[in-house]
N, C-alpha and C. Protein backbone atom coordinates (compact mmCIF):
# COMPACT_ATOMS: atom_id res chain seq x y z
N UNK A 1 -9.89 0.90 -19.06
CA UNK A 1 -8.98 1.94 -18.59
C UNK A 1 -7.63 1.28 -18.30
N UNK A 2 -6.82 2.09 -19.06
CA UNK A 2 -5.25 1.24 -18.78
C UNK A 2 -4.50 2.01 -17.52
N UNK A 3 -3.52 1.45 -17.17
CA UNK A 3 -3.17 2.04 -15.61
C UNK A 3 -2.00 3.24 -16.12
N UNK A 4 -2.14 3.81 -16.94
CA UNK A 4 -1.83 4.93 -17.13
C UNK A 4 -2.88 6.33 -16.48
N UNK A 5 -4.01 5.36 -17.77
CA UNK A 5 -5.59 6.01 -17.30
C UNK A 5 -5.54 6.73 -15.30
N UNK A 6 -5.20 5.72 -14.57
CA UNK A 6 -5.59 5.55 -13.10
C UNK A 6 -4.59 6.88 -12.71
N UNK A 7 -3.37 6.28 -13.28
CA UNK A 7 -2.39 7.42 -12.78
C UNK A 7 -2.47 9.10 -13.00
N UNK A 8 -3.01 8.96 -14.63
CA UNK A 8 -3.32 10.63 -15.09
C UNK A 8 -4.51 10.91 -13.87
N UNK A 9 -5.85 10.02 -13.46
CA UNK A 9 -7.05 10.44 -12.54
C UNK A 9 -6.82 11.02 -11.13
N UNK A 10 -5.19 9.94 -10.69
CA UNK A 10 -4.59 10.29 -9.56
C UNK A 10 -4.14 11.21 -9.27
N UNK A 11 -2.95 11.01 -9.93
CA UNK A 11 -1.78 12.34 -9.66
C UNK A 11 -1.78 13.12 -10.74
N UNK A 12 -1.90 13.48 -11.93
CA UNK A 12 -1.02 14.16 -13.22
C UNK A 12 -2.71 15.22 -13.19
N UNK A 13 -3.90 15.04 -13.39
CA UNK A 13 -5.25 15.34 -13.57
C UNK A 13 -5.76 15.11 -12.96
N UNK A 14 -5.73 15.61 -11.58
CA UNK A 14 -6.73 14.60 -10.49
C UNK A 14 -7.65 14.83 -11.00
N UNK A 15 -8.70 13.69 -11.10
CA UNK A 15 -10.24 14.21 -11.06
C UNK A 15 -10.99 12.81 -10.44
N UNK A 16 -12.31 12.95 -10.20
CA UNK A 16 -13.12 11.86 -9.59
C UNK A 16 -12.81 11.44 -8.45
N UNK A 17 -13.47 10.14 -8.01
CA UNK A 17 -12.73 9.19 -6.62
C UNK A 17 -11.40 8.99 -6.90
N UNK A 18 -11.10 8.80 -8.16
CA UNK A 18 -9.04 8.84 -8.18
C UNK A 18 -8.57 9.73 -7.53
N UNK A 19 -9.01 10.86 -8.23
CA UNK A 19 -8.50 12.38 -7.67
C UNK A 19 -8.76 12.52 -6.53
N UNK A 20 -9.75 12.47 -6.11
CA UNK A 20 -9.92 12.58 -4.50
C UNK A 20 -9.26 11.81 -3.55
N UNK A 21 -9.03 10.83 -4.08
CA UNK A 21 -8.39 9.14 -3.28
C UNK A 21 -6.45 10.14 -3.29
N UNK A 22 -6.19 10.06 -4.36
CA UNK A 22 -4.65 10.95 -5.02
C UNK A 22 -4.35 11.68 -3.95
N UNK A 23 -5.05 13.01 -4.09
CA UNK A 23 -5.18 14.37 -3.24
C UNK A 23 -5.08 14.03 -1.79
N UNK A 24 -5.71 12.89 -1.17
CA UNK A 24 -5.76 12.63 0.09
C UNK A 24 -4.27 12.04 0.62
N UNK A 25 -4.11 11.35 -0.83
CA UNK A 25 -2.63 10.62 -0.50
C UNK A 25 -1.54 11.48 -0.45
N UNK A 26 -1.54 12.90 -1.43
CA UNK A 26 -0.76 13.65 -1.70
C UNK A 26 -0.69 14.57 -0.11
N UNK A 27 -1.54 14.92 0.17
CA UNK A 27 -1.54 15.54 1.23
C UNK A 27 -0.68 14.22 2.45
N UNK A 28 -1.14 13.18 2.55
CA UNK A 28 -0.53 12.57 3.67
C UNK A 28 0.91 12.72 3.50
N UNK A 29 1.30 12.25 2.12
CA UNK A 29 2.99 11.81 2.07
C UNK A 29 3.91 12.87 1.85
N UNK A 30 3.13 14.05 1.34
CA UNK A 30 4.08 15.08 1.16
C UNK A 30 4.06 16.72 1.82
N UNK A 31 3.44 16.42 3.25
CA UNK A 31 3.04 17.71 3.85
C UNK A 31 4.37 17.93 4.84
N UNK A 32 5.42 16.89 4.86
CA UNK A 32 6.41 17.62 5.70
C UNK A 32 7.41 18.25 4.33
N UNK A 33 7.44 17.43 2.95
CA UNK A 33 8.63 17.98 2.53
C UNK A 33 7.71 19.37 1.66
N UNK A 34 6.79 19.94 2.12
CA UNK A 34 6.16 21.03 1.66
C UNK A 34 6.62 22.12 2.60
N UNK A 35 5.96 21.89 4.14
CA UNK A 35 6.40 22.39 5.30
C UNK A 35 7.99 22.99 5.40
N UNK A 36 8.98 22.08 4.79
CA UNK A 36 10.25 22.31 4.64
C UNK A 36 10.44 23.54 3.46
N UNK A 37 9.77 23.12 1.98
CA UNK A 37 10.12 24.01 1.08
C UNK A 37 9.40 25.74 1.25
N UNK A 38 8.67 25.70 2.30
CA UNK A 38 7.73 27.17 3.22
C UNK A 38 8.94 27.53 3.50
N UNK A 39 9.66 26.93 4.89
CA UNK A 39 10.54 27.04 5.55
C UNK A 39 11.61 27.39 4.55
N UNK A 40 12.17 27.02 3.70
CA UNK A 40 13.02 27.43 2.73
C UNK A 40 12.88 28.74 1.95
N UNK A 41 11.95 29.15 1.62
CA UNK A 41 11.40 30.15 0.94
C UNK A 41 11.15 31.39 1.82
N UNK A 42 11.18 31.49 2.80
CA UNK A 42 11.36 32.55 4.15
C UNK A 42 10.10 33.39 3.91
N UNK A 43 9.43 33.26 3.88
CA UNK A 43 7.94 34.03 3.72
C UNK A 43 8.22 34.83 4.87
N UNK A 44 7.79 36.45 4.94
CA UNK A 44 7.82 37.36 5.44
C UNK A 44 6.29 37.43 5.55
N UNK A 45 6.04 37.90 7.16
CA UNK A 45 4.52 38.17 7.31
C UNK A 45 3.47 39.00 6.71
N UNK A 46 4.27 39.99 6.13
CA UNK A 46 3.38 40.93 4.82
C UNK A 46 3.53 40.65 3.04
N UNK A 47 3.91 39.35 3.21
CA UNK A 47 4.35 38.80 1.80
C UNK A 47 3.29 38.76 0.87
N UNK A 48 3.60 38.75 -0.28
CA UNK A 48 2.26 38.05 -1.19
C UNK A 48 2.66 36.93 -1.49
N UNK A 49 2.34 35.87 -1.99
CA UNK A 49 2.96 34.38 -2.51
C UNK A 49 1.61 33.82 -3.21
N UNK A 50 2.27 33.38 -4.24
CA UNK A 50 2.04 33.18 -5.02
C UNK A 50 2.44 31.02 -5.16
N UNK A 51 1.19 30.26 -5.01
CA UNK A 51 1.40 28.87 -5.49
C UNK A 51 1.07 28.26 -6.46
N UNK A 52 1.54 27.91 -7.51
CA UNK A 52 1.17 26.97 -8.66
C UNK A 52 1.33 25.61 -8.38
N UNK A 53 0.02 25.26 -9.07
CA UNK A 53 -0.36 23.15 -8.73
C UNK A 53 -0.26 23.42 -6.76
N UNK A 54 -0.86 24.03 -6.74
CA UNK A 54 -1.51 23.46 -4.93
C UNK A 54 -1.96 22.72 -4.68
N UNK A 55 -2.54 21.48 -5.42
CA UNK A 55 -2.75 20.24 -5.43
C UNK A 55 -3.67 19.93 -3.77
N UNK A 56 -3.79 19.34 -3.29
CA UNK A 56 -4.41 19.36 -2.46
C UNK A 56 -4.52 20.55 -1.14
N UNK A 57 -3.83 21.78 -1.47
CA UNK A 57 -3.53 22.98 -0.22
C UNK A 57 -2.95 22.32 0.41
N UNK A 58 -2.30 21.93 1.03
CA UNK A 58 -1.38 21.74 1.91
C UNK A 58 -0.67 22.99 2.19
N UNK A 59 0.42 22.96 1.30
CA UNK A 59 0.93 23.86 1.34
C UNK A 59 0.65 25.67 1.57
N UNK A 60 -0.79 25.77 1.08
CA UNK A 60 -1.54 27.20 1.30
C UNK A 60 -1.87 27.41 2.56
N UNK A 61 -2.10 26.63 3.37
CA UNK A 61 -1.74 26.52 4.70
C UNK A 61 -0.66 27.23 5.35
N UNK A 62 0.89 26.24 5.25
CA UNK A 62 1.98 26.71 5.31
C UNK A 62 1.87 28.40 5.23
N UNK A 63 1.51 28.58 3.94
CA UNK A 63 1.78 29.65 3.19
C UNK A 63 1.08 31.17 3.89
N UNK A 64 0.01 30.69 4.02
CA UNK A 64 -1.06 31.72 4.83
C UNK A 64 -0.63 31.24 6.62
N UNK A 65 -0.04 30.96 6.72
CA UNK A 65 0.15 31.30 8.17
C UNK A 65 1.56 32.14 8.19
N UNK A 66 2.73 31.42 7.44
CA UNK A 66 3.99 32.42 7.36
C UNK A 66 3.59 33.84 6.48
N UNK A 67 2.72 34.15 5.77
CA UNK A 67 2.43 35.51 5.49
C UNK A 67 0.88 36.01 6.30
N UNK A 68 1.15 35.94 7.64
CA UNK A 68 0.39 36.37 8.25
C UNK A 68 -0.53 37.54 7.92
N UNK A 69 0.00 38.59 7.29
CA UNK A 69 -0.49 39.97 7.22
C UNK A 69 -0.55 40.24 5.69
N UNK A 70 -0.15 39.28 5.04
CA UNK A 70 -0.16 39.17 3.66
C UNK A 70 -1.42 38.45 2.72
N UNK A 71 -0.82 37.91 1.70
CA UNK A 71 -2.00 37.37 1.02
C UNK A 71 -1.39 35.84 0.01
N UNK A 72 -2.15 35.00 -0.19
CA UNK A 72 -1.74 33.57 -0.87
C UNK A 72 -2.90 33.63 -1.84
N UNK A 73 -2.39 33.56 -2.93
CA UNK A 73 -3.11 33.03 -4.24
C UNK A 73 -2.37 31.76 -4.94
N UNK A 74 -3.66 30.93 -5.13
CA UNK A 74 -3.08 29.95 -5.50
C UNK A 74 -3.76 29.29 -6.73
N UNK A 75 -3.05 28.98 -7.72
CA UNK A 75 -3.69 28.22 -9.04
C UNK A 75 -3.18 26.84 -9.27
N UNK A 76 -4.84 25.79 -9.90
CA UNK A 76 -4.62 24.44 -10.08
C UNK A 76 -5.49 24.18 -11.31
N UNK A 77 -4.80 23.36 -12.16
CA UNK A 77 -5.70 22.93 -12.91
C UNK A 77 -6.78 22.41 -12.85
N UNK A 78 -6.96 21.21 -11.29
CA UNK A 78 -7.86 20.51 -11.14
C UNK A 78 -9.02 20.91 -10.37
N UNK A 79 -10.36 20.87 -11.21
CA UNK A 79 -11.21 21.48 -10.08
C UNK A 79 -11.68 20.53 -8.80
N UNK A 80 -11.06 19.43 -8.88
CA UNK A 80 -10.72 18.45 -7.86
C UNK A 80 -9.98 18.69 -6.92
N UNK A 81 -8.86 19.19 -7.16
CA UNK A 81 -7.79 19.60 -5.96
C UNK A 81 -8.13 21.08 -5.51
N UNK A 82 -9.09 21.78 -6.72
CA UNK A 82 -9.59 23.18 -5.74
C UNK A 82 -10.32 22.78 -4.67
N UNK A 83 -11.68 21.86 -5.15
CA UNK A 83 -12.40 21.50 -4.03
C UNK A 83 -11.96 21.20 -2.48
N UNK A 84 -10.41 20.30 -3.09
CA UNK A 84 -10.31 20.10 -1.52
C UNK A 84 -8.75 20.81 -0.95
N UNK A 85 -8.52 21.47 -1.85
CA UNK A 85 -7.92 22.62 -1.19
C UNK A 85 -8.70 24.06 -0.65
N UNK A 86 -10.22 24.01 -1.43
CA UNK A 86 -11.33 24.86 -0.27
C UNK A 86 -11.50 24.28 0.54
N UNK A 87 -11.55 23.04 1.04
CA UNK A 87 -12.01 22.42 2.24
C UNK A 87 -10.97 22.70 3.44
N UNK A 88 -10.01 22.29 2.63
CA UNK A 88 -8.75 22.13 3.92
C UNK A 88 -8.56 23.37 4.26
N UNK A 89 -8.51 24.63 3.38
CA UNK A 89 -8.05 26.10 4.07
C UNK A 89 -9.23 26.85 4.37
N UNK A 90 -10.38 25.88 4.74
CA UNK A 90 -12.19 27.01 4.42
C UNK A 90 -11.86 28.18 5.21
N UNK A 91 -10.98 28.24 6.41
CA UNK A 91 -10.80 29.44 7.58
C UNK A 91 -10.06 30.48 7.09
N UNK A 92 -9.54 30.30 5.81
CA UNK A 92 -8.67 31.39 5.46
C UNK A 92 -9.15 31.97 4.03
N UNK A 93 -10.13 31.63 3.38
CA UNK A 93 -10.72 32.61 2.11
C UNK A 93 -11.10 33.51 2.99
N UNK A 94 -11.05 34.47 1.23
CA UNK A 94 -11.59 35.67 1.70
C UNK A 94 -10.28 36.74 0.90
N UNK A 95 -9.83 37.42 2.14
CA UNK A 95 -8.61 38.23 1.42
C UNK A 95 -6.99 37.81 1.75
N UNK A 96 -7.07 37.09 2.23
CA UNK A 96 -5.91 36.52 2.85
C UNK A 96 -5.57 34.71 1.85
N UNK A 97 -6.73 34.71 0.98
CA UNK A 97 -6.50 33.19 0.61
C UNK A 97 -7.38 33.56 -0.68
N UNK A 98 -6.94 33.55 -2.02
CA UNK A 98 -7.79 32.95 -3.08
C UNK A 98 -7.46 31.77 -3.95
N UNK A 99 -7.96 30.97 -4.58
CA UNK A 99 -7.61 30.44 -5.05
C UNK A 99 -8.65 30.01 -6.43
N UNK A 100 -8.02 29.95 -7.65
CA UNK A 100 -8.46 29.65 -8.85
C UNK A 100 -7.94 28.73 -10.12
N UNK A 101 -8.70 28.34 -10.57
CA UNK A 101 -8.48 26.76 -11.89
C UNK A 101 -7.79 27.70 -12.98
N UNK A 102 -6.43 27.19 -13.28
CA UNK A 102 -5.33 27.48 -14.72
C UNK A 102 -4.04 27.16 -14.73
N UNK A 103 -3.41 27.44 -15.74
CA UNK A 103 -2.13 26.61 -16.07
C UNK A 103 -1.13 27.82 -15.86
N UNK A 104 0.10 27.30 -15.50
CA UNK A 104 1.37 28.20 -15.03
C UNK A 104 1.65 28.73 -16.62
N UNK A 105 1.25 28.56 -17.59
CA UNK A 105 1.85 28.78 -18.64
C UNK A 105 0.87 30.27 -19.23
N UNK A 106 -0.30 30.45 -18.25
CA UNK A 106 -0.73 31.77 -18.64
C UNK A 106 -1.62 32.09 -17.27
N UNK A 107 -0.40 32.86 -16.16
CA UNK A 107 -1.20 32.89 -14.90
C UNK A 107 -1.85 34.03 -15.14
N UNK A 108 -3.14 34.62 -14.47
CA UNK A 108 -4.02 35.23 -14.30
C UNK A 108 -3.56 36.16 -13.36
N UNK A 109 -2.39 36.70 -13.18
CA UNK A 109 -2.12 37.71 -12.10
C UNK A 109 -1.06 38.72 -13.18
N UNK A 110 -0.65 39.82 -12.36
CA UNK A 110 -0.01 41.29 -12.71
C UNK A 110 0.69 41.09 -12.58
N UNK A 111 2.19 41.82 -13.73
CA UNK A 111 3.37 41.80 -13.62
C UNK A 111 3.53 42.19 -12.11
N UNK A 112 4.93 41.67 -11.14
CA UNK A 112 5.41 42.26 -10.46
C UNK A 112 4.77 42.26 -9.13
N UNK A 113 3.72 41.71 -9.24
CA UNK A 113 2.42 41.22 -7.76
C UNK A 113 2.72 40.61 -6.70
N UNK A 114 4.49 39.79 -6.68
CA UNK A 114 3.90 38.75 -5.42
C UNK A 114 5.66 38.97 -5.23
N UNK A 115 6.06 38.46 -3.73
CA UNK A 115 7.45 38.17 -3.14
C UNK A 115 7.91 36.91 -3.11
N UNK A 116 7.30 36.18 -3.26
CA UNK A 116 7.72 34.86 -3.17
C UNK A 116 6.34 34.24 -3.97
N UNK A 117 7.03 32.83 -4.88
CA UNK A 117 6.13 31.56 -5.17
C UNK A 117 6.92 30.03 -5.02
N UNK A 118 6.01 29.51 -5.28
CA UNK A 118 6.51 27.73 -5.22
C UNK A 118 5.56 26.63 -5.40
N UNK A 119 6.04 25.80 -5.96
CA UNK A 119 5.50 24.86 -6.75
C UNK A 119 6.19 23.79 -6.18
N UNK A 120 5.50 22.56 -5.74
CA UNK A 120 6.42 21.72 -5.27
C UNK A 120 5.77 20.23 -6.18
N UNK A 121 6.40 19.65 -6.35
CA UNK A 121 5.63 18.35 -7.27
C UNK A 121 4.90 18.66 -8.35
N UNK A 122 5.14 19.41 -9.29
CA UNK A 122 4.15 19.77 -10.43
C UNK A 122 5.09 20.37 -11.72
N UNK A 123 6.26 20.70 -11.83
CA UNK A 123 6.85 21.60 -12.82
C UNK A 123 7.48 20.53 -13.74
N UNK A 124 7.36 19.13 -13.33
CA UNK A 124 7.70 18.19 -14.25
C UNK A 124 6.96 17.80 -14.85
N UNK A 125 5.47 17.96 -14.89
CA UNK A 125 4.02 17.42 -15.11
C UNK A 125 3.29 18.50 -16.46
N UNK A 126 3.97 20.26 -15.72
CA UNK A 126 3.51 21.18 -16.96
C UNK A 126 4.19 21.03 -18.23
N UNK A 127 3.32 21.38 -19.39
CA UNK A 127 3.32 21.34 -20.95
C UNK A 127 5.00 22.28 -21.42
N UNK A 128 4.55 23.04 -20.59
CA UNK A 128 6.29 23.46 -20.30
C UNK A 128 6.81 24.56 -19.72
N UNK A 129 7.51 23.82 -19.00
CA UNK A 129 8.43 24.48 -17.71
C UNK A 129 8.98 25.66 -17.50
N UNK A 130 9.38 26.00 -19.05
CA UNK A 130 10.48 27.01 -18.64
C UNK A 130 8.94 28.23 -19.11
N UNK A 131 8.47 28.04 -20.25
CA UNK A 131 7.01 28.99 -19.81
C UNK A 131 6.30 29.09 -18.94
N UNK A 132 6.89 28.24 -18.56
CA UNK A 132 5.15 28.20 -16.91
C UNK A 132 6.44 28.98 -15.57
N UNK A 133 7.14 28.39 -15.50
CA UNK A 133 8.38 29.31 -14.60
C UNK A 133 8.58 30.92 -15.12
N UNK A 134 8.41 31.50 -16.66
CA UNK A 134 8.77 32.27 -17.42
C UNK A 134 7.62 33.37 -16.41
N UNK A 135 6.24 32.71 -16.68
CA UNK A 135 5.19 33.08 -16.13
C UNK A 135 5.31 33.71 -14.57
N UNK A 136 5.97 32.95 -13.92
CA UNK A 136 6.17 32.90 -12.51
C UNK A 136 7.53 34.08 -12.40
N UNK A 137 8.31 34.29 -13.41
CA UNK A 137 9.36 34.97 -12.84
C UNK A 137 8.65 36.68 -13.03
N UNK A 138 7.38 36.64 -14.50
CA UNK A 138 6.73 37.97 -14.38
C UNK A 138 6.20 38.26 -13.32
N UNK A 139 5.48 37.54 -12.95
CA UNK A 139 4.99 37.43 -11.65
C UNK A 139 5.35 38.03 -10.75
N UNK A 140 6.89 37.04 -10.26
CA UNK A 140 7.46 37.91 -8.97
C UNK A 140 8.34 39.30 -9.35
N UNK A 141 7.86 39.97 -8.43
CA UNK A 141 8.79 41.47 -7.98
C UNK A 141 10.38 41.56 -8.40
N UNK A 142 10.86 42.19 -9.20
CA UNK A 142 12.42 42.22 -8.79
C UNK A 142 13.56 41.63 -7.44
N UNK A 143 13.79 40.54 -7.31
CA UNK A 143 14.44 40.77 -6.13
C UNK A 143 13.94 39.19 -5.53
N UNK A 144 12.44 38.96 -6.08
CA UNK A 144 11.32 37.86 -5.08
C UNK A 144 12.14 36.70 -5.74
N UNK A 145 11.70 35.47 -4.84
CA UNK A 145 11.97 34.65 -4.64
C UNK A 145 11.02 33.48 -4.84
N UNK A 146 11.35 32.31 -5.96
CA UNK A 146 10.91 31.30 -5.91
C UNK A 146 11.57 30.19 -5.72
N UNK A 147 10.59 29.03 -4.78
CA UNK A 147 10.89 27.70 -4.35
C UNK A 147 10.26 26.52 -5.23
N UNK A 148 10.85 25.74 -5.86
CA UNK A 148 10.56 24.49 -7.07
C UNK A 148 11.21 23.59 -5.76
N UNK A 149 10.48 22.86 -5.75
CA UNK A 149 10.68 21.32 -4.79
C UNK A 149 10.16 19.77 -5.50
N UNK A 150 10.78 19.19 -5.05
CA UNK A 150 10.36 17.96 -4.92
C UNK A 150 10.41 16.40 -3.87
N UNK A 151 9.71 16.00 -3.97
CA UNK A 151 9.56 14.91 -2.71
C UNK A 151 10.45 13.68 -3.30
N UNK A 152 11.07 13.03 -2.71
CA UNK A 152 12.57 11.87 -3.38
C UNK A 152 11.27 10.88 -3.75
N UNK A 153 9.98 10.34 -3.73
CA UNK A 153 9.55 9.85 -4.08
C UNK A 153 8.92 9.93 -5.66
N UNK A 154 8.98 11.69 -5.97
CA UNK A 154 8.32 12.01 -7.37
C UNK A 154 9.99 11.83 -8.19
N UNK A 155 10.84 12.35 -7.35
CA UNK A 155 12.33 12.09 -7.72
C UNK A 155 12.82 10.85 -8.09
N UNK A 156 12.41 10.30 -7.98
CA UNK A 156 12.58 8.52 -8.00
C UNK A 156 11.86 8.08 -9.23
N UNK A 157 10.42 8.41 -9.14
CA UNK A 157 9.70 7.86 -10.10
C UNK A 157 10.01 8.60 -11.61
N UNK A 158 10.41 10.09 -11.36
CA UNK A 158 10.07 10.38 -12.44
C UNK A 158 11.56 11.34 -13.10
N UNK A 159 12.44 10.55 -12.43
CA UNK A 159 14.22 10.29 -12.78
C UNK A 159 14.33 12.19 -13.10
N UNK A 160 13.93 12.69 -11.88
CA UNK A 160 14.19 14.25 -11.86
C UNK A 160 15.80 14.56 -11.08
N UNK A 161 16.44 15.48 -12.25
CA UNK A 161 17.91 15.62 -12.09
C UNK A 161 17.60 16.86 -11.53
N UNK A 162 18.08 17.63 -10.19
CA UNK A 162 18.42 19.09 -9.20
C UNK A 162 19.03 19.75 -11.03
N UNK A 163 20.09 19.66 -11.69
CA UNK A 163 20.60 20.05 -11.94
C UNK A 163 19.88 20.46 -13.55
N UNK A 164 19.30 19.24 -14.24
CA UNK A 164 18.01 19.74 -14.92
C UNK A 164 17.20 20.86 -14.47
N UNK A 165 16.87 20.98 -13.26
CA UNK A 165 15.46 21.46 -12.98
C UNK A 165 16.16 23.12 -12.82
N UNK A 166 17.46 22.99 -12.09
CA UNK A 166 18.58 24.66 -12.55
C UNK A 166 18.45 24.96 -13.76
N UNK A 167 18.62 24.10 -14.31
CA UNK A 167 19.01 24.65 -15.96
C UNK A 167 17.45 25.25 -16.16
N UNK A 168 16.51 24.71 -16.43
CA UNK A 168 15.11 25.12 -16.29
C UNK A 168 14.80 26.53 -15.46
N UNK A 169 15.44 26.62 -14.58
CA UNK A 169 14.91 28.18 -13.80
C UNK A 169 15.76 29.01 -14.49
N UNK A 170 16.82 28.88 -14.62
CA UNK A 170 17.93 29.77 -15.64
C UNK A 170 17.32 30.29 -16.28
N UNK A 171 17.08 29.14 -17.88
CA UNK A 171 16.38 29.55 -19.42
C UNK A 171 15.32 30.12 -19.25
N UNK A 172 14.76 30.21 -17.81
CA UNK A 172 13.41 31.20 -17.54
C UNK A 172 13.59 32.67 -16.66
N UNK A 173 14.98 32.58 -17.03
CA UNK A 173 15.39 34.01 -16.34
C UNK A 173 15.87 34.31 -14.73
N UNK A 174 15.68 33.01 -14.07
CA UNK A 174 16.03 33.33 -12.69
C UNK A 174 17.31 32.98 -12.40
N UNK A 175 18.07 34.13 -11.71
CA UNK A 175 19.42 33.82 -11.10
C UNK A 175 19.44 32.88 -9.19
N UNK A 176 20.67 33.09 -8.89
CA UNK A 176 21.70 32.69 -7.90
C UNK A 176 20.50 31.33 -7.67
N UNK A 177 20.46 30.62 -8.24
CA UNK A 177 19.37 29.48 -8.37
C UNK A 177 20.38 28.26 -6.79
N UNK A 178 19.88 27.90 -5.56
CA UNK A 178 20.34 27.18 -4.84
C UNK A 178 19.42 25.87 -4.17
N UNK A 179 20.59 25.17 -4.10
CA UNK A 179 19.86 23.56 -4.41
C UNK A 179 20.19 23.05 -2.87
N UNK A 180 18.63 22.80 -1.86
CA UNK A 180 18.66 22.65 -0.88
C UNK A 180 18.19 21.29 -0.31
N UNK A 181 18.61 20.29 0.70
CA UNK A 181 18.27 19.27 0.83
C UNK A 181 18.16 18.24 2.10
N UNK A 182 17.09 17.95 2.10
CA UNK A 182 16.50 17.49 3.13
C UNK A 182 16.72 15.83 3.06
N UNK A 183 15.82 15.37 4.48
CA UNK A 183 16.06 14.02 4.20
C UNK A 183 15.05 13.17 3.01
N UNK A 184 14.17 13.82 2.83
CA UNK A 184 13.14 13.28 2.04
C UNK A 184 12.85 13.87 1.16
N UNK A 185 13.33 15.34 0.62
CA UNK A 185 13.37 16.18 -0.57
C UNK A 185 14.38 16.66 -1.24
N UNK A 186 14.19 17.28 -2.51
CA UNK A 186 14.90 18.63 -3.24
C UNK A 186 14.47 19.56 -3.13
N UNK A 187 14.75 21.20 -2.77
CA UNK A 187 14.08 22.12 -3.09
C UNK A 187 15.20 23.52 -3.78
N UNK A 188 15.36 23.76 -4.81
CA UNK A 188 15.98 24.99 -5.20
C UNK A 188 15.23 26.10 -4.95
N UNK A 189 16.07 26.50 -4.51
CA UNK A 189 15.47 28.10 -4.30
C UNK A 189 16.01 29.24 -5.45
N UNK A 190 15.54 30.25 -6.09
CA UNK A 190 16.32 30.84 -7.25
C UNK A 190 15.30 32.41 -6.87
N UNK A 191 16.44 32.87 -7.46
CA UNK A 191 16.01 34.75 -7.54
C UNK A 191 15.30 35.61 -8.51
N UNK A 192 14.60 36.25 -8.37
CA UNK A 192 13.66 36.77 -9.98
C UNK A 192 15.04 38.24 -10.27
């Protein structure tokens, strides 16, 4: 196994003790600049939201507590990071929390279904972006709002330009696209 191999098991495909080992790490290093991109995204307590690559839940957390009266669906490729994104949110399945295995490039939900989504660490990783965002802008409602983030560490490694990742929400249809910033992240926020 070449250390590519390790990295796709880790982060890109979690799966196995990589994936699990990954997921644990992902959750440690990147649950404040997630916390931030919630906070950015203004979730309203009767919201629907909508997360792609939830990767370890973390963030569905966030998500299901700022849409209190609402509902969080969330899709991952890995049935690794479902597992332990059921673990981490077990108190909130049901109707307030689902979550299911697929790719942003053919989500499993209804035109027009949700007020807000976000993806944080993953839209550089999908087969492609501006379809898997394309996906996400059917998705949201006229008007809704999605958050694309990233942690300065995936920013670093994986030479992600704010201004690339605009151009990307554009060619997928979303306007007044705004580029917000923390001490340890990126997060644009853009309009369906």
């Amino acid at each position: 196994m070449g250390p590519f191999d390790y990295q796709d098991r880790m982060w890109v495909h979690p799966r196995g003790l990589l994936g699990r080992l990954g997921g644990r790490l992902m959750a440690w290093a990147d649950g404040d600049d997630v916390a931030w991109a919630v906070e950015r995204l203004s979730v309203r307590p009767a919201d629907r939201v909508l997360e792609v690559g939830f990767g370890p839940g973390v963030g569905l957390g966030y998500l299901a507590r700022a849409a209190s009266e609402g509902a969080v669906v969330g899709l991952d490729l890995s049935p690794t990071m479902l597992a332990q994104a059921r673990r981490r949110n077990a108190s909130l399945h049901g109707d307030r929390l689902r979550l299911a295995l697929g790719s942003a490039e053919a989500l499993p939900v209804a035109d027009d279904s949700f007020d807000r989504a976000m993806a944080v660490n993953t839209t550089h990783l999908w087969p492609d972006a501006v379809a898997g965002l394309g996906e996400v802008h059917r998705a949201l409602r006229p008007g809704g709002l999605v958050a694309v983030a990233f942690s300065d560490h995936v920013v670093d490694a994986e030479n992600i330009a704010a201004a690339d990742v605009r151009s990307t929400l554009t060619r997928a249809g979303f306007e007044a696209v705004d580029i917000g910033r923390s001490e340890a992240a990126i997060c644009l926020l853009a309009t369906a």
